[in-house]
N, C-alpha and C. Protein backbone atom coordinates (compact mmCIF):
# COMPACT_ATOMS: atom_id res chain seq x y z
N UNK A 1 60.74 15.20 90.25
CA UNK A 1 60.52 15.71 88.92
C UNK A 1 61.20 14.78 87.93
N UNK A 2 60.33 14.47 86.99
CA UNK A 2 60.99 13.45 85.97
C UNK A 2 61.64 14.49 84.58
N UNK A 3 62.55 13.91 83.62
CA UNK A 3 62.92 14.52 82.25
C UNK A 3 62.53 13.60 81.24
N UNK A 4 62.51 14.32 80.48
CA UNK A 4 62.16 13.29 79.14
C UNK A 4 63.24 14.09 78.11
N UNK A 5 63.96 13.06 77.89
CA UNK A 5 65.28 12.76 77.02
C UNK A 5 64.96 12.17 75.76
N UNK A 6 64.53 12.82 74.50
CA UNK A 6 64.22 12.24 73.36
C UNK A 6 62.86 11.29 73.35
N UNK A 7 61.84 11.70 74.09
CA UNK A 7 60.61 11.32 74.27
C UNK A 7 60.36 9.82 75.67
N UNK A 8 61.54 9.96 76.26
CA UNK A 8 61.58 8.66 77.41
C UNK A 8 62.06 9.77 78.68
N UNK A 9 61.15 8.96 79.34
CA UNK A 9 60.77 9.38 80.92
C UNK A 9 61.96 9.02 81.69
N UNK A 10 63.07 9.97 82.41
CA UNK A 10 63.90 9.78 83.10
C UNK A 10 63.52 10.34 84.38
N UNK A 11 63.59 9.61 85.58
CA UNK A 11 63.14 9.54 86.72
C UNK A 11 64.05 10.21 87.60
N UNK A 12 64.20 11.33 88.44
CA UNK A 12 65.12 11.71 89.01
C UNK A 12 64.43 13.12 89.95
N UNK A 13 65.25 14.03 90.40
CA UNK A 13 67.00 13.78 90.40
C UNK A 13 67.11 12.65 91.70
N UNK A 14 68.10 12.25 91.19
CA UNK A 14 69.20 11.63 92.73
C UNK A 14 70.63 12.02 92.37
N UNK A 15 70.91 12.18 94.06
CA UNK A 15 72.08 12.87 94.54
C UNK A 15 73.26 11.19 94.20
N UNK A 16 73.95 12.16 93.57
CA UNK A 16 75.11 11.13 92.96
C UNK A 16 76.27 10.28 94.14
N UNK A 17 75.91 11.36 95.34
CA UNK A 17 76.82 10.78 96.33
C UNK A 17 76.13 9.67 97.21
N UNK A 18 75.12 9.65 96.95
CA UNK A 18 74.17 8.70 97.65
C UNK A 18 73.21 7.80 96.64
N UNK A 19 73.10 7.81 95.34
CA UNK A 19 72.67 7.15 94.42
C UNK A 19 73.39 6.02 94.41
N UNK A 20 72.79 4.91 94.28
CA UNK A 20 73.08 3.29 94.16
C UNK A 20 72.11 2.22 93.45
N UNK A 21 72.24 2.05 92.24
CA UNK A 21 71.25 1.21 91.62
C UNK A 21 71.76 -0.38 91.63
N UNK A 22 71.12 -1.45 92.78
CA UNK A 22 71.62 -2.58 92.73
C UNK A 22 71.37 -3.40 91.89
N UNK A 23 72.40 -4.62 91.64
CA UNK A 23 72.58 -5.49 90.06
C UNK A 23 71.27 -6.11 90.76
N UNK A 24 70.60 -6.57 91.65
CA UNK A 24 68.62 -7.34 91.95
C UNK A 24 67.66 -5.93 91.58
N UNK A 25 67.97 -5.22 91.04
CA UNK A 25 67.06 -3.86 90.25
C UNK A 25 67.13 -4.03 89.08
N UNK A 26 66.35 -3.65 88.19
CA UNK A 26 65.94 -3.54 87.30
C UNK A 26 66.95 -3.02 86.46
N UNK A 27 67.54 -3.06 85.23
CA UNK A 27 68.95 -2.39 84.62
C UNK A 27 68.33 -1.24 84.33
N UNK A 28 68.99 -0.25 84.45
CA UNK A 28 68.41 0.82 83.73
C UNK A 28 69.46 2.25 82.88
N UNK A 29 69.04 2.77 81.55
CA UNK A 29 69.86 3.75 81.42
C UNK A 29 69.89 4.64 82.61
N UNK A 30 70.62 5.47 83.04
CA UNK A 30 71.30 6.50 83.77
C UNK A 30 71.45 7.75 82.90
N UNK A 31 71.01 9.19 83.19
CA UNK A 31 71.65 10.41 82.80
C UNK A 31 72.21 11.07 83.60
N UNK A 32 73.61 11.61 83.05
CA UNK A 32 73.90 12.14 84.36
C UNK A 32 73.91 14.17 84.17
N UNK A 33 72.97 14.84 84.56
CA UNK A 33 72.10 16.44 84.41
C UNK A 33 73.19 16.68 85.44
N UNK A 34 73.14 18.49 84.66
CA UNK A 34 73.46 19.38 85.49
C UNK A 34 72.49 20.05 85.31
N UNK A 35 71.88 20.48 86.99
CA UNK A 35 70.79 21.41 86.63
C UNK A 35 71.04 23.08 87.40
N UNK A 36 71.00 23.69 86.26
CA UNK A 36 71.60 25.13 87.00
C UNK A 36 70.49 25.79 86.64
N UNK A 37 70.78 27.56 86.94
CA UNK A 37 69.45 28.85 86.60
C UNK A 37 68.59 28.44 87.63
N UNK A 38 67.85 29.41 88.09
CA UNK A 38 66.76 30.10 88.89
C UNK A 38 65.91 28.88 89.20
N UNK A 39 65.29 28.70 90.31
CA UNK A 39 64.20 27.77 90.49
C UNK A 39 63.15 27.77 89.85
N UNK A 40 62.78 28.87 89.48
CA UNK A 40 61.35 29.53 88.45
C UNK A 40 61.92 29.23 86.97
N UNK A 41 63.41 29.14 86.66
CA UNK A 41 63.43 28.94 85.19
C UNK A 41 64.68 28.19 85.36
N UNK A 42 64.86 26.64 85.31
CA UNK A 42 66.00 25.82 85.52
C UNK A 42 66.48 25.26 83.90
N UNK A 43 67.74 25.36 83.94
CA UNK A 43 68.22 24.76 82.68
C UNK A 43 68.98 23.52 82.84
N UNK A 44 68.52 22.51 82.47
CA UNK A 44 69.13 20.77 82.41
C UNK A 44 69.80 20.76 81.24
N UNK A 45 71.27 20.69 81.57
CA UNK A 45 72.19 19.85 80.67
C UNK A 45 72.62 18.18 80.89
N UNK A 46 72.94 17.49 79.86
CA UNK A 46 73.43 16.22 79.79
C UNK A 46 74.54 16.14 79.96
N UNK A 47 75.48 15.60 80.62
CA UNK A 47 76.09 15.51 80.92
C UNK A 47 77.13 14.68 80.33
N UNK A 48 76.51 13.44 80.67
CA UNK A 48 76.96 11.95 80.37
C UNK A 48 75.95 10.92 80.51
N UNK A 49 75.85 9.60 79.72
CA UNK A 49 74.43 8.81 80.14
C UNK A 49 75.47 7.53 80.41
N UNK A 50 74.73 6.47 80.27
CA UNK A 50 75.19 5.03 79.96
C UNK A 50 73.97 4.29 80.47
N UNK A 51 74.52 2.89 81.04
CA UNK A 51 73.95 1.63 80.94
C UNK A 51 74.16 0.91 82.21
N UNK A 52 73.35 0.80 83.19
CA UNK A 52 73.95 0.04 84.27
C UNK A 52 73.84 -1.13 84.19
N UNK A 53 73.53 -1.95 83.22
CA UNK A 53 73.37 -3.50 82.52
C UNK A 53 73.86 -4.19 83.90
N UNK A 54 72.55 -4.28 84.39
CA UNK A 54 72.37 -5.04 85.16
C UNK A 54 73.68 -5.33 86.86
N UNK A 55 74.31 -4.49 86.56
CA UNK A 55 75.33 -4.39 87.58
C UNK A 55 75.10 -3.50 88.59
N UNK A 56 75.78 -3.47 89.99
CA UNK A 56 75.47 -2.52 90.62
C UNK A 56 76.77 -1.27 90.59
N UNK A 57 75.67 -0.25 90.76
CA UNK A 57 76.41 0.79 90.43
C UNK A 57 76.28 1.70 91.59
N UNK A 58 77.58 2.34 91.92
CA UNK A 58 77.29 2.88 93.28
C UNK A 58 77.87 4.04 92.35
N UNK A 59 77.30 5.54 92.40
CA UNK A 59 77.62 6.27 91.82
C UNK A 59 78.66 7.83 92.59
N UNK A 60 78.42 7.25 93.84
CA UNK A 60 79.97 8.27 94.44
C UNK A 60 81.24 7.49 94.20
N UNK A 61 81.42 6.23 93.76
CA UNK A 61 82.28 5.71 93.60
C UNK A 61 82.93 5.24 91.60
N UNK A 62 81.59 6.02 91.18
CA UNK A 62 81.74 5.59 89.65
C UNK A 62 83.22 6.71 89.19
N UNK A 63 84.19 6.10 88.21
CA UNK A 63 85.14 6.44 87.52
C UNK A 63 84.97 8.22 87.21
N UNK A 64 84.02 8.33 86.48
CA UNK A 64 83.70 9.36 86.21
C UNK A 64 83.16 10.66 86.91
N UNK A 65 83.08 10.19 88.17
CA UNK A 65 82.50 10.77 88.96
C UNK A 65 83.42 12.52 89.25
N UNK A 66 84.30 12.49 89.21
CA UNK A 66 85.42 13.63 89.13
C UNK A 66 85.27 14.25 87.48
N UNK A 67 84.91 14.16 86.72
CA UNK A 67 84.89 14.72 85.45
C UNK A 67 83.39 15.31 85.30
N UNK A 68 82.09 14.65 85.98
CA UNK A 68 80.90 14.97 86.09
C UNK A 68 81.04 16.14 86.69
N UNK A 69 82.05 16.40 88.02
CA UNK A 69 81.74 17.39 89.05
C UNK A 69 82.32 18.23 88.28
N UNK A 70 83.28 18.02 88.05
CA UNK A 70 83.80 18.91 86.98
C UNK A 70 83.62 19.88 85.95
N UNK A 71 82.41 19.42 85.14
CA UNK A 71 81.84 19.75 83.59
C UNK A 71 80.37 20.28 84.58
N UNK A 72 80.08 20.06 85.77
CA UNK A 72 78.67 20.83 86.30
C UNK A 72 79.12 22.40 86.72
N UNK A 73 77.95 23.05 86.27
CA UNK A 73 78.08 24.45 86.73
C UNK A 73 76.99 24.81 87.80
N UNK A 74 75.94 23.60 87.81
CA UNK A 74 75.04 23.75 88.55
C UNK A 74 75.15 22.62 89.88
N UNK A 75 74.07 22.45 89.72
CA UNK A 75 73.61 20.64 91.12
C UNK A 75 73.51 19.71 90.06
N UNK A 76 74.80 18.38 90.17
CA UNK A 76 74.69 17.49 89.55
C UNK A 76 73.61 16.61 89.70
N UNK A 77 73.01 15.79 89.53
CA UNK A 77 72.13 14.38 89.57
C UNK A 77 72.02 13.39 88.61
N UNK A 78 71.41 12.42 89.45
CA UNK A 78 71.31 11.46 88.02
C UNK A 78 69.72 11.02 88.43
N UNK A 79 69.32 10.94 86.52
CA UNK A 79 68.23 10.48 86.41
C UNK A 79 68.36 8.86 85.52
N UNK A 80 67.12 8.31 86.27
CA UNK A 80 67.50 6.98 85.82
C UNK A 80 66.21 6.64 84.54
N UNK A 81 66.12 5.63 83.26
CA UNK A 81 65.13 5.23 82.79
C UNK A 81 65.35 3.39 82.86
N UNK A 82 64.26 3.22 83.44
CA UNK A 82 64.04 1.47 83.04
C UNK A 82 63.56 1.39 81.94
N UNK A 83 63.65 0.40 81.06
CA UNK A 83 62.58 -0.12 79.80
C UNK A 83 61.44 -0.66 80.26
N UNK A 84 60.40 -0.43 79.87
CA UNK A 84 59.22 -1.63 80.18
C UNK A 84 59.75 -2.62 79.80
N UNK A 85 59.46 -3.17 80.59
CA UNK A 85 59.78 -5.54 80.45
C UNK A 85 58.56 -5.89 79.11
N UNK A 86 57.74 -5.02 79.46
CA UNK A 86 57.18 -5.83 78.21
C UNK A 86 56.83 -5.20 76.95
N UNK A 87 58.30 -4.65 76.29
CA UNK A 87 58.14 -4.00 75.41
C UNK A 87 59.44 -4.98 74.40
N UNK A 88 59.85 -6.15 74.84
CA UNK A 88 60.88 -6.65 74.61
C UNK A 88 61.97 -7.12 74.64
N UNK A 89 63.04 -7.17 74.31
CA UNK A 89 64.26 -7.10 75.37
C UNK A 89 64.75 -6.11 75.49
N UNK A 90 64.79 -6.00 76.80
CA UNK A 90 65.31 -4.93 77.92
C UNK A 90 66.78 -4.47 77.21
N UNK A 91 67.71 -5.46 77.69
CA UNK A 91 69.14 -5.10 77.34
C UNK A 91 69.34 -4.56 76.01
N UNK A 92 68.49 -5.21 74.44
CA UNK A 92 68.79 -4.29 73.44
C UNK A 92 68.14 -2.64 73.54
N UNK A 93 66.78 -2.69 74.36
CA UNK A 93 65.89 -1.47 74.16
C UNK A 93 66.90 -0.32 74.90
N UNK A 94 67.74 -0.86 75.98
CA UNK A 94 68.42 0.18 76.53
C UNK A 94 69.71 0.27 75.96
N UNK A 95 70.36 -0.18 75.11
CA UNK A 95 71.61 -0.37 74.43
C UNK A 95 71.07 1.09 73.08
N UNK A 96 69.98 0.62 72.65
CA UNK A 96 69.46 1.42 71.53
C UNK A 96 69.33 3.07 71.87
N UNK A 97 68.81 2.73 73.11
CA UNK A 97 68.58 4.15 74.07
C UNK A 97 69.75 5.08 73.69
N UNK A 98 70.71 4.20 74.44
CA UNK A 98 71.92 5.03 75.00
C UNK A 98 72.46 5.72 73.20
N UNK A 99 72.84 5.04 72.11
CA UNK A 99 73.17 5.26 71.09
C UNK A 99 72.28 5.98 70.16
N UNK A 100 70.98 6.11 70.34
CA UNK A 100 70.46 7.34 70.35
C UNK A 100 70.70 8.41 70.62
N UNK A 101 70.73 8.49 72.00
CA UNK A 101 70.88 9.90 72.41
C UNK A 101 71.93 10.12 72.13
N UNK A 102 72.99 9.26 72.06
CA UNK A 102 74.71 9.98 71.54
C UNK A 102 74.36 10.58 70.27
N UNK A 103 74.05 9.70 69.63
CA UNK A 103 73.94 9.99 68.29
C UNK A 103 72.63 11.35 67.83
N UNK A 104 72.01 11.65 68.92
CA UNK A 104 71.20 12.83 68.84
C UNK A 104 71.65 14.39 69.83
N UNK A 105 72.74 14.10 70.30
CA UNK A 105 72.94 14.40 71.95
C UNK A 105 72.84 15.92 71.27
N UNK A 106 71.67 16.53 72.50
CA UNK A 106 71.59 17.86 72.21
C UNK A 106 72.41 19.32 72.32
N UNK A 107 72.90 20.21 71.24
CA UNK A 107 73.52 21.04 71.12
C UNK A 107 73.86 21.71 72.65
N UNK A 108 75.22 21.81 72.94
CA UNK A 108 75.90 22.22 74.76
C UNK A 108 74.82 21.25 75.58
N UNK A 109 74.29 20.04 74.96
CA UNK A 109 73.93 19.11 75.84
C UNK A 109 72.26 19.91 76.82
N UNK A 110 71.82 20.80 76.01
CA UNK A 110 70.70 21.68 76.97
C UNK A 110 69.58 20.69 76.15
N UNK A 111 69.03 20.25 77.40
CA UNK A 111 67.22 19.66 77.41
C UNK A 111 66.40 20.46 77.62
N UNK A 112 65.55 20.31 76.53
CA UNK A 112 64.20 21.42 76.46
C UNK A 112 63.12 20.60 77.30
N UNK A 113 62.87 21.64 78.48
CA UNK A 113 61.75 21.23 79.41
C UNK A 113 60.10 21.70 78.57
N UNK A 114 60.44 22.51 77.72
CA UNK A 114 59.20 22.67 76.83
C UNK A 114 58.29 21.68 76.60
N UNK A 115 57.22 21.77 76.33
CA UNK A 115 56.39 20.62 76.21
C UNK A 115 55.97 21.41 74.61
């Protein structure tokens, strides 16, 4: 199941203890959801996002990883977005991303699955 975070397609879930995006992959923003409530009616919060600029990121081992588990009330995951390559440069389109959504980040962080 994918999310869409301010109109961009985040690809997920993956399990954070086994999630690994290598620096020969594609860079991509990262969200990191808590997804709690009923299977018939699930509520996705944001958590935390960033930037894996091009590095590898092993995410049972990321810094933050104890403050994520922390702030979840539900099943953590992370969803990932690449930029299309041919929409420009990559590294600003996902730099822009990320400071977006801070700068929009939704009220207790809840994503409307509404269409």
């Amino acid at each position: 199941m994918s999310l869409k975070i301010l109109g961009r397609l985040f690809t997920g879930p993956n399990d954070p203890r086994t999630a690994v995006v290598r620096h020969n992959h594609p860079p991509a923003v990262f969200a990191v959801i808590d997804k709690a409530g009923q299977a018939w009616d699930p509520e996705f919060r944001l958590i935390d996002l960033g930037d894996t600029a091009g590095a590898t990121v092993v995410f049972a081992q990321h810094p933050d990883l104890g403050r994520w588990m922390a702030e979840a009330k539900g099943k953590l995951t992370i969803y990932l977005h690449v930029p299309d390559a041919d929409d420009g440069d990559a590294t600003a389109q996902r730099r822009a991303l990320v400071e977006t959504i801070r700068a929009n980040w939704p009220p207790g962080g809840l994503i409307s699955t509404a269409r």
